[in-house]
Protein backbone atom coordinates (compact mmCIF):
# COMPACT_ATOMS: atom_id res chain seq x y z
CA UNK A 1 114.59 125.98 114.08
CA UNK A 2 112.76 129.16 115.14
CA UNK A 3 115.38 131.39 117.55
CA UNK A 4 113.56 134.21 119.43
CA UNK A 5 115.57 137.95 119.07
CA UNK A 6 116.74 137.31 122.73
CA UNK A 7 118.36 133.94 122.13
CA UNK A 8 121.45 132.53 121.15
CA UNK A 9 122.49 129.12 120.08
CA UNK A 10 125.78 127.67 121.69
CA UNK A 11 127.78 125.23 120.87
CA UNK A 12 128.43 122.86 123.49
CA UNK A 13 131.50 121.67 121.82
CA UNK A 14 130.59 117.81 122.31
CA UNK A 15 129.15 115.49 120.15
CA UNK A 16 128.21 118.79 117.96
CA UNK A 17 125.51 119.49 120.55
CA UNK A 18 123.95 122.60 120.88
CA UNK A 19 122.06 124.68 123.27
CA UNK A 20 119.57 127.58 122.81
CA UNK A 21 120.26 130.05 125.92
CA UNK A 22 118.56 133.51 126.37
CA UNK A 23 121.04 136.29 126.02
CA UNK A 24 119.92 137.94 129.43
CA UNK A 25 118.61 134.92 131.23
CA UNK A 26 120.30 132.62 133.12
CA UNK A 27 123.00 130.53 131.79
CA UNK A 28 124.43 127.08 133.02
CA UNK A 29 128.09 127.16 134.23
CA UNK A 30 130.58 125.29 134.85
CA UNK A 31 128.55 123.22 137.26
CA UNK A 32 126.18 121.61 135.03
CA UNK A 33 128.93 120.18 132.99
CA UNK A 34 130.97 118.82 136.50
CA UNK A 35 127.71 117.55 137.73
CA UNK A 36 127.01 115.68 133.84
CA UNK A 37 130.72 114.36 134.12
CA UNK A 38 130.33 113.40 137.75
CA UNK A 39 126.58 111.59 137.39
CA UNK A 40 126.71 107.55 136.21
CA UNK A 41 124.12 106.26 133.90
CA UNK A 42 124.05 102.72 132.92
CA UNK A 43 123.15 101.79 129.52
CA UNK A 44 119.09 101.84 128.98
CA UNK A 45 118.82 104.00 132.12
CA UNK A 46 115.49 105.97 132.87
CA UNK A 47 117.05 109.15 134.08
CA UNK A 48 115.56 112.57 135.30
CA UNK A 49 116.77 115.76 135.60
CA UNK A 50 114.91 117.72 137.91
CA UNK A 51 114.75 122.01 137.36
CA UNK A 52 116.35 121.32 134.31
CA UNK A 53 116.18 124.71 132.98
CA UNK A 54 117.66 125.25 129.99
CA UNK A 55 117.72 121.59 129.51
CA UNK A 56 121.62 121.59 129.30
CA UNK A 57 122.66 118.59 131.57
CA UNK A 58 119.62 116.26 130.01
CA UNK A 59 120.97 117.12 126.50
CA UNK A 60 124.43 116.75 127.81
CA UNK A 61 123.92 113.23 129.55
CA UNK A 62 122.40 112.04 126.70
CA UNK A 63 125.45 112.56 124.49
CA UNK A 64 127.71 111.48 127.20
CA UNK A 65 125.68 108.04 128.22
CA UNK A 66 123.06 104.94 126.57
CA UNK A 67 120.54 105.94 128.48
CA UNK A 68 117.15 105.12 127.16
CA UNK A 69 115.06 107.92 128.54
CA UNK A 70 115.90 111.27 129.56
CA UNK A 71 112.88 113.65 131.25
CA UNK A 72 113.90 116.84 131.96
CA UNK A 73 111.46 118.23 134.75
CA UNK A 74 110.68 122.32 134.51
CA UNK A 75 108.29 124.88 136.44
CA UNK A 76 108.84 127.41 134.22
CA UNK A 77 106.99 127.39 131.01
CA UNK A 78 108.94 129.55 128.82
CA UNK A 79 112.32 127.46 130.03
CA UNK A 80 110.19 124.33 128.84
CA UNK A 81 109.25 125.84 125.84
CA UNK A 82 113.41 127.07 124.87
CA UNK A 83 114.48 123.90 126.28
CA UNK A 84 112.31 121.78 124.29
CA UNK A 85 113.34 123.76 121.19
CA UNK A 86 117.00 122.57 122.07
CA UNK A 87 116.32 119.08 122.44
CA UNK A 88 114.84 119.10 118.85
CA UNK A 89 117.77 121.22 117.39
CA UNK A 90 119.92 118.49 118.12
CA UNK A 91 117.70 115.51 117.10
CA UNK A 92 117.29 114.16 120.53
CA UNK A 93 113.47 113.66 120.54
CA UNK A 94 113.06 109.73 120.78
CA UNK A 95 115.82 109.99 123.98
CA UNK A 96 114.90 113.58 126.10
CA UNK A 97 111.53 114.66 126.44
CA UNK A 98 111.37 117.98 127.97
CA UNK A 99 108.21 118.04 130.59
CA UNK A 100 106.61 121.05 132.47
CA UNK A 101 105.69 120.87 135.98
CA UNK A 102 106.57 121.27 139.92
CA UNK A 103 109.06 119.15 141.04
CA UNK A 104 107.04 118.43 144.43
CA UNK A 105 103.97 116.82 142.16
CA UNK A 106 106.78 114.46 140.20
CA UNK A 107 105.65 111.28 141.81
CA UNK A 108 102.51 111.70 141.12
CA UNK A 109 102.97 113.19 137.15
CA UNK A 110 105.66 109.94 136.40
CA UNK A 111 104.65 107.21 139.43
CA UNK A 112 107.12 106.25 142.33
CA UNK A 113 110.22 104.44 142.29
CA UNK A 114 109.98 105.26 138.33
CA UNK A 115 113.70 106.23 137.75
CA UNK A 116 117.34 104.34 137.83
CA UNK A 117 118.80 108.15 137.70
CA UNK A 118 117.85 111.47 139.83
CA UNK A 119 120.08 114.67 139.03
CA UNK A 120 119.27 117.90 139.96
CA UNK A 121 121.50 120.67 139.83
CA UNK A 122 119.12 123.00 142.32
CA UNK A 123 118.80 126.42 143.53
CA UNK A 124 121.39 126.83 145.73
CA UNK A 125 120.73 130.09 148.23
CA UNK A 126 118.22 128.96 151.02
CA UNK A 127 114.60 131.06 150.82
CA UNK A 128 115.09 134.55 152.71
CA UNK A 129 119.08 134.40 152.06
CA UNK A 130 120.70 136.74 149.83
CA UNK A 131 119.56 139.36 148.00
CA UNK A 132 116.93 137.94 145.11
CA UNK A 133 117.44 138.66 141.66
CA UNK A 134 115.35 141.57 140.07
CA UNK A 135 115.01 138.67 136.87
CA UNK A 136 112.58 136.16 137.62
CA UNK A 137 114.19 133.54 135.59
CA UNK A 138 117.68 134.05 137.32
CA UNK A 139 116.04 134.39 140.62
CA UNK A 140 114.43 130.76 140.33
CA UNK A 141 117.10 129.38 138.70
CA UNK A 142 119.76 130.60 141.90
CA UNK A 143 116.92 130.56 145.03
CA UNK A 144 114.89 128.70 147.01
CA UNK A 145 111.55 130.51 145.53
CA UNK A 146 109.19 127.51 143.93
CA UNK A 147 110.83 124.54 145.92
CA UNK A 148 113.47 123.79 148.95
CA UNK A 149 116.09 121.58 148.76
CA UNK A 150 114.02 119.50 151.09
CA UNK A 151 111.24 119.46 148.63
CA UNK A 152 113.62 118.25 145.94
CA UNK A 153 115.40 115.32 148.12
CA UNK A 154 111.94 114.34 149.32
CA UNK A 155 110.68 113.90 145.24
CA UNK A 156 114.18 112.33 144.57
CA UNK A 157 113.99 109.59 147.80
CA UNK A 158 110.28 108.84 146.08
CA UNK A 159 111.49 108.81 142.00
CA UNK A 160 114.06 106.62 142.41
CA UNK A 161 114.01 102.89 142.08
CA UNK A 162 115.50 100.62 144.88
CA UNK A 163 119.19 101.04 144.39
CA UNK A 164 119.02 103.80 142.32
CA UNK A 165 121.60 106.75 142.17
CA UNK A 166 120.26 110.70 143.22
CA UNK A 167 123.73 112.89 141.72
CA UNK A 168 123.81 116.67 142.70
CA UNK A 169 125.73 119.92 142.56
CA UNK A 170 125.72 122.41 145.77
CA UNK A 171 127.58 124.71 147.68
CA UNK A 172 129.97 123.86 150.58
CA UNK A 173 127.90 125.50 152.87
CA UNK A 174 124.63 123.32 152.61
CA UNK A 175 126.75 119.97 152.27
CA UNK A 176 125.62 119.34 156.04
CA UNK A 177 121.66 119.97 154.91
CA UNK A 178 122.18 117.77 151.47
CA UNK A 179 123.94 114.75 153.95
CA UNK A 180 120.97 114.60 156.72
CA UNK A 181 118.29 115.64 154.58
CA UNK A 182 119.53 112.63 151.86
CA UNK A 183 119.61 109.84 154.53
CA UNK A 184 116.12 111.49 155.99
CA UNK A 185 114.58 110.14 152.79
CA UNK A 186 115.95 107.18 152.30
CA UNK A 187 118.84 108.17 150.37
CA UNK A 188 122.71 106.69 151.55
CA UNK A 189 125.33 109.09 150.62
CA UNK A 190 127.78 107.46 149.22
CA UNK A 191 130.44 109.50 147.59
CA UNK A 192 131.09 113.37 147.19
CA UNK A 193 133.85 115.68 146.05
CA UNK A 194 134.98 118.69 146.73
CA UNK A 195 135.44 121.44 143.29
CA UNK A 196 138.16 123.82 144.08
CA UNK A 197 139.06 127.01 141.72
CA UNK A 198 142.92 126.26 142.34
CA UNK A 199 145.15 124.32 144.62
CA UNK A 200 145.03 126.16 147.92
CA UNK A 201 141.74 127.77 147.44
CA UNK A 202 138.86 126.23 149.19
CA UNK A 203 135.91 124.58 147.52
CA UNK A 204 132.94 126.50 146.22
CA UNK A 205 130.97 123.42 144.71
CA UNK A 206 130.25 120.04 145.95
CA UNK A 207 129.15 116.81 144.29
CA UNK A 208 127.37 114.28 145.73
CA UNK A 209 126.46 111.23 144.80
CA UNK A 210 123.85 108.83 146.98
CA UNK A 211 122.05 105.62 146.43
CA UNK A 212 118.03 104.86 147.71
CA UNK A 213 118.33 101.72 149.96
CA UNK A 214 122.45 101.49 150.22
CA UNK A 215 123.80 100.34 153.15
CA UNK A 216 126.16 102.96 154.75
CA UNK A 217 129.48 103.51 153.76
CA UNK A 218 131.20 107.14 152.38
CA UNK A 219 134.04 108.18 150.54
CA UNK A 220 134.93 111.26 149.79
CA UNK A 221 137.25 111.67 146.23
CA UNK A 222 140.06 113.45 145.84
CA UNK A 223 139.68 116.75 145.05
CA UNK A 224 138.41 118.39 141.77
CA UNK A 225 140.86 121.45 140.75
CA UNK A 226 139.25 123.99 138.17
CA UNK A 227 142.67 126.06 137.11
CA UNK A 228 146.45 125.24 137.64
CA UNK A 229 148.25 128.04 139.69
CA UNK A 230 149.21 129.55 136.69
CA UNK A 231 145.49 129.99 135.48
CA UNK A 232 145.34 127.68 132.84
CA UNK A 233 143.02 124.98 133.00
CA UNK A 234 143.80 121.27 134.26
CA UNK A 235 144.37 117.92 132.87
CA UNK A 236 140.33 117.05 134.21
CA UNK A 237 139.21 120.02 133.08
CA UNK A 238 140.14 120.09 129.46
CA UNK A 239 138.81 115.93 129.92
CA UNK A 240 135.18 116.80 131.22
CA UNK A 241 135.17 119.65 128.70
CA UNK A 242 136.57 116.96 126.10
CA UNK A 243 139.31 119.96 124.32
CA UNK A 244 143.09 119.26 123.79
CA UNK A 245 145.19 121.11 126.50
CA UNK A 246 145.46 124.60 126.08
């Protein structure tokens, strides 16, 4: 397996999966791994991940589920390219197929209502917020530059199958723009959760989990706690992460 001088390979510390990541690019967090843990696939699922980027939560939900297809959905090409490299380091090529193009031309490149599972992990500052990254790569990965959040709930409300399950990561802050622009398309929200660093900090990530069709009805799940008060990680934590309590 060819590594470029800018590249690492990390162990994922599941399943003995890896992941090639660039050393200056932009890496997936903690949120990737929540939203793999938080997103249900049924056995012989069609799933997509859409901006997959480094390709880590396609690689991840295929060790985690018995899904039968995996497509991880990319704009860039030389996050394709790295991420395809990573689904052939771990031997995954009959299950993920990495595939490069704009996630507002997906119906047309793989056909509507196509997919049981949508899950998208997306930029998360709105275009013209914040102060863009001087990296390309990061500044795609973390803003609304290539598509809006609209533009990915639209694709996700036409990829899915009747009944079938869109599962995202955001911010607090746009949970109000992920809930009306969801139903807009066709998408019930269902269930979401709130990720807090500690007990008594407020949340800086949601998951949310909707279904194409459902008839309306939401829960929201207890909370998600990152560290105990005295810094170590929790009980879920050291679950989703699948490591013996530290």
């Amino acid at each position: 397996m060819d590594i470029m001088q800018d590249e690492r390979i990390d162990d994922l510390q599941y399943k003995g999966l890896k992941l090639i990541q660039k050393k200056s690019g932009f890496c997936f967090g903690i949120d990737a791994v929540l939203l793999a843990d938080f997103t249900e696939v049924k056995k012989n699922a069609s799933v997509i991940d859409l901006g997959t980027g480094t390709g880590i939560i396609a690689i991840l939900l295929a060790g985690r589920s018995e899904a039968r297809e995996i497509v991880g959905l990319e704009i860039q090409e030389e996050m394709c390219e790295m991420a395809g490299r990573s689904v052939k380091l771990n031997g995954l090529e009959e299950r993920v197929r990495i595939v490069n193009g704009d996630i507002k031309n997906a119906p047309e490149i793989f056909g509507r209502s196509s997919f049981d599972v949508v899950v998208t992990n997306p930029p998360y500052t709105k275009h013209g917020g914040g102060l863009v990254n001087p990296c390309d790569m990061k500044a795609v990965s973390r803003h609304e530059i290539l598509c809006t959040l609209e533009d990915i709930i639209r694709t996700s409300g036409s990829l899915l199958k009747p009944g079938g399950q869109l599962s995202m990561v955001n911010r607090p802050e746009r949970t109000a723009d992920v809930l009306c622009l969801m139903r807009k398309y066709g998408i019930e929200p269902k269930f979401m959760r709130l990720v807090h660093p500690q007990p008594y900090k407020k949340a800086n990530l949601i998951l949310v989990r909707g279904i194409r069709g459902a008839r309306p009805y939401f829960k929201i799940l207890e909370p998600l706690y990152v560290y105990n008060p005295d810094g170590s990680y929790t009980d879920e934590i050291n679950r989703i992460y699948h490591r013996e309590k530290v």
